[in-house]
C-alpha atoms as a PDB file:
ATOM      1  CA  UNK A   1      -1.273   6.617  16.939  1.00  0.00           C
ATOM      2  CA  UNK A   2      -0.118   4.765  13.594  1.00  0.00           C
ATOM      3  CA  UNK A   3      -2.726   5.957  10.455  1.00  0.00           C
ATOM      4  CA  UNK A   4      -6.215   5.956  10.161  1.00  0.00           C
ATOM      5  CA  UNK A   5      -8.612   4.015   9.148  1.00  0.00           C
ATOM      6  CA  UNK A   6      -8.344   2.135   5.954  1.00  0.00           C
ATOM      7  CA  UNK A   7      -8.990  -0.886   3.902  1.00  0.00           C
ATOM      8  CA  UNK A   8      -5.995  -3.110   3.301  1.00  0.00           C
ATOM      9  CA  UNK A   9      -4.965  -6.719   2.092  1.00  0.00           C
ATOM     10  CA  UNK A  10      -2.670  -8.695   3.651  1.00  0.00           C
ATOM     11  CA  UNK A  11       0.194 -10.504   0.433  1.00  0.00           C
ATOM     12  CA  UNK A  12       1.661 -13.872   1.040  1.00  0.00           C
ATOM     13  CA  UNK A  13       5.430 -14.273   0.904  1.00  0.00           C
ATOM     14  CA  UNK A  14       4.957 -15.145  -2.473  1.00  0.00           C
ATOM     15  CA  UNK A  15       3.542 -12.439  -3.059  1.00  0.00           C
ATOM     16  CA  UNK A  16       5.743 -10.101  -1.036  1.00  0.00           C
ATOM     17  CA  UNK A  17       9.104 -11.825  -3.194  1.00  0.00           C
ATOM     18  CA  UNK A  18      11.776  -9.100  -3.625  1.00  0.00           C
ATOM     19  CA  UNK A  19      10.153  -6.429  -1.717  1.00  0.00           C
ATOM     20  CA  UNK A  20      12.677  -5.719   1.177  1.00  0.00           C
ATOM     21  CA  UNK A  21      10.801  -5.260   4.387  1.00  0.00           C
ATOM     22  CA  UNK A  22      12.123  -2.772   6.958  1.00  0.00           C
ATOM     23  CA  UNK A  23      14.596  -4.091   9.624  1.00  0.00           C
ATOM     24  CA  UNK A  24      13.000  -4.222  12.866  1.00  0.00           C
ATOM     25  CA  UNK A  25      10.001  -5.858  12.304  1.00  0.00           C
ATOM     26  CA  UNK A  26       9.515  -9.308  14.106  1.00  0.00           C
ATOM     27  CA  UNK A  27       7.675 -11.595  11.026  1.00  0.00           C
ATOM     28  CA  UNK A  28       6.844  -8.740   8.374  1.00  0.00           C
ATOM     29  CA  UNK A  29       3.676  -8.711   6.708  1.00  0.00           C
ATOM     30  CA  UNK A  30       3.060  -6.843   3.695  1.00  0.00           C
ATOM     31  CA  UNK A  31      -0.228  -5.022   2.754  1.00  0.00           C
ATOM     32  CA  UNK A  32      -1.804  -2.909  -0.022  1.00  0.00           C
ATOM     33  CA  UNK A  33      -3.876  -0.295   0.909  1.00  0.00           C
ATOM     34  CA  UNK A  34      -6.965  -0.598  -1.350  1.00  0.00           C
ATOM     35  CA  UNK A  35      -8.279   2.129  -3.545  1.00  0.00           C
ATOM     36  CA  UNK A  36      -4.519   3.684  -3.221  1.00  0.00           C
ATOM     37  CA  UNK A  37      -2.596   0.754  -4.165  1.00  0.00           C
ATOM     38  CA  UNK A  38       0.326   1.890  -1.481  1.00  0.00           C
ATOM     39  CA  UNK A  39       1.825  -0.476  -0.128  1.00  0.00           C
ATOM     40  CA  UNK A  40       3.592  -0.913   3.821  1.00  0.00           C
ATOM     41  CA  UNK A  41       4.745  -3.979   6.406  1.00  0.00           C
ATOM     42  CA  UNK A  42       3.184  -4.485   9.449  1.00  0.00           C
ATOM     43  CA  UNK A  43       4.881  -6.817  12.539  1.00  0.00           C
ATOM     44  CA  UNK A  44       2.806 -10.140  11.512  1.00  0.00           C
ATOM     45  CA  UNK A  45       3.671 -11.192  14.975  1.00  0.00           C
ATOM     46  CA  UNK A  46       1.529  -8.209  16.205  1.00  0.00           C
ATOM     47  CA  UNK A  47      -1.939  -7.421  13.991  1.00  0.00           C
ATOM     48  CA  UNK A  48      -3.661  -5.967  16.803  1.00  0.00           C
ATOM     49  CA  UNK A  49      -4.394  -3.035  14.229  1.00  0.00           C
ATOM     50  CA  UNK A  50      -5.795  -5.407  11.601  1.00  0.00           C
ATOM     51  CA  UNK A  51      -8.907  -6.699  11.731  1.00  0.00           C
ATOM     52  CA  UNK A  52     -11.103  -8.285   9.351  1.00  0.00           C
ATOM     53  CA  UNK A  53     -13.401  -5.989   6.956  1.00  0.00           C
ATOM     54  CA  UNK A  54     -16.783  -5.367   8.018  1.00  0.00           C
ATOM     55  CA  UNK A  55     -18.636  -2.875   6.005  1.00  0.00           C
ATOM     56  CA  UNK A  56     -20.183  -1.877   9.390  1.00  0.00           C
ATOM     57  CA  UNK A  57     -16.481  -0.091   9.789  1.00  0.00           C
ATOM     58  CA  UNK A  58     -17.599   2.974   7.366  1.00  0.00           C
ATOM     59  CA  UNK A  59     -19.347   4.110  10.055  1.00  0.00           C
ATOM     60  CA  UNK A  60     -16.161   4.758  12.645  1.00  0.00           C
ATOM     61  CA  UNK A  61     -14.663   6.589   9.642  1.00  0.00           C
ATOM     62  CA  UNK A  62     -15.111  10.012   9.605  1.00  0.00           C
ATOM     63  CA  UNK A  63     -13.538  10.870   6.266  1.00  0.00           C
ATOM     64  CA  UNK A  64     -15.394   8.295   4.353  1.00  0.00           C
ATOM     65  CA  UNK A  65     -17.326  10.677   2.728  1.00  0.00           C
ATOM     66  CA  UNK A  66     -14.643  13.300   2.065  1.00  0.00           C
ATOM     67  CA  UNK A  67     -11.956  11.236   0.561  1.00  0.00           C
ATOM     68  CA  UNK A  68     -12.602   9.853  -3.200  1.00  0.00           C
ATOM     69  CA  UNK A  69      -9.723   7.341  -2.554  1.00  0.00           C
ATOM     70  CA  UNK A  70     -11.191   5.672   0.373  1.00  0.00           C
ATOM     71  CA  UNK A  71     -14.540   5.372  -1.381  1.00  0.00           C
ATOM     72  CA  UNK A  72     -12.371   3.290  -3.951  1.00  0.00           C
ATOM     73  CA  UNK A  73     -11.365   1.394  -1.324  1.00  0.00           C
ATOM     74  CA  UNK A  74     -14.488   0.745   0.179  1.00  0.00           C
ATOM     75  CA  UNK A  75     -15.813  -0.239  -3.172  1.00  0.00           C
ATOM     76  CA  UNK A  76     -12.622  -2.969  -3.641  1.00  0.00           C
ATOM     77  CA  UNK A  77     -13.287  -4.258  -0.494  1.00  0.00           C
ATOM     78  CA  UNK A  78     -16.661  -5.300  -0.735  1.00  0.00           C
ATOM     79  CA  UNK A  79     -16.076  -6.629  -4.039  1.00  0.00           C
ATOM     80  CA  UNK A  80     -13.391  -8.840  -2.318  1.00  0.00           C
ATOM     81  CA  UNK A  81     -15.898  -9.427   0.193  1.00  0.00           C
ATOM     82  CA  UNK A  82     -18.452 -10.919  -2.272  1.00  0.00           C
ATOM     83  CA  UNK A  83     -15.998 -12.687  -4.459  1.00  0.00           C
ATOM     84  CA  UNK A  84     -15.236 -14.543  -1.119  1.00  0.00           C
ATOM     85  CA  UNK A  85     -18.616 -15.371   0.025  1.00  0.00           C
ATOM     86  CA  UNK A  86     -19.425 -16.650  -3.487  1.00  0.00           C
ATOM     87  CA  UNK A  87     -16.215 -18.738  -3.668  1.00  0.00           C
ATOM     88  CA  UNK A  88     -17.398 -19.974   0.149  1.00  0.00           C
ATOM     89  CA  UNK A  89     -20.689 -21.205  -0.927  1.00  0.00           C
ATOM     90  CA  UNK A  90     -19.417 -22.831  -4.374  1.00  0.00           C
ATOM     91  CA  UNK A  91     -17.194 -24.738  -1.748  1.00  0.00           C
ATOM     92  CA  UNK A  92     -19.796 -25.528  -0.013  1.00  0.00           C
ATOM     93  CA  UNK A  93     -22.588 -26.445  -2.114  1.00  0.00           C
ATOM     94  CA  UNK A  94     -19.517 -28.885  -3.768  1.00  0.00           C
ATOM     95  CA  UNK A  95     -18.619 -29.980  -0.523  1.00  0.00           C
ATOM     96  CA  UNK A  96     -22.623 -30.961   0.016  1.00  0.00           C
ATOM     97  CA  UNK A  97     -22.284 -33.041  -2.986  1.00  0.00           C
ATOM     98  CA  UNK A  98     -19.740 -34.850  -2.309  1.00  0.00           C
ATOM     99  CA  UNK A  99     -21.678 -36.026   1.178  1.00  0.00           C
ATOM    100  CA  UNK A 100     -24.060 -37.891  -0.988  1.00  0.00           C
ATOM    101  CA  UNK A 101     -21.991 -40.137  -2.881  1.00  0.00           C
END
């Protein structure tokens, strides 16, 4: 049911300004599919579907190694995923030296 598979980002409502979301959906959330750049709304009240990236994923997709596209997106989000962990420990390490004073 629904598509396969794929890398995505959830937008903010800034973000999401002037984009009309389809009527019907209870708390619309828009996301961009990664590698593609398409873009769809989800029900925000209901993100069942969506679950955090985990590299480990690649391995319940079998197209992964077919589809150019998706290997984009793969790429994009673990680039996101290491931009965040670097950003997490600056916070940290910060937050560490702020303990001391």
């Amino acid at each position: 049911e629904g598509y396969p598979w794929w890398p995505c980002q959830a937008l903010g409502p800034e973000q999401a300004e002037g984009i009309e979301a389809p009527e019907g959906l209870e708390n619309p959330l828009l996301i961009v599919y990664l590698g593609s750049n398409d873009m769809g709304f989800i029900n925000g009240g209901d993100t069942s579907a969506v679950q955090p990236f985990d590299n480990s994923d690649v391995e319940k997709c079998d197209a992964c190694a077919e589809d150019a596209t998706l290997a984009v997106a793969l790429e994009t989000a673990n680039q996101m995923l290491e931009v965040a962990a670097a950003a997490d420990g600056a916070e940290s390490s910060n937050d560490d030296e702020n303990d001391d004073d």
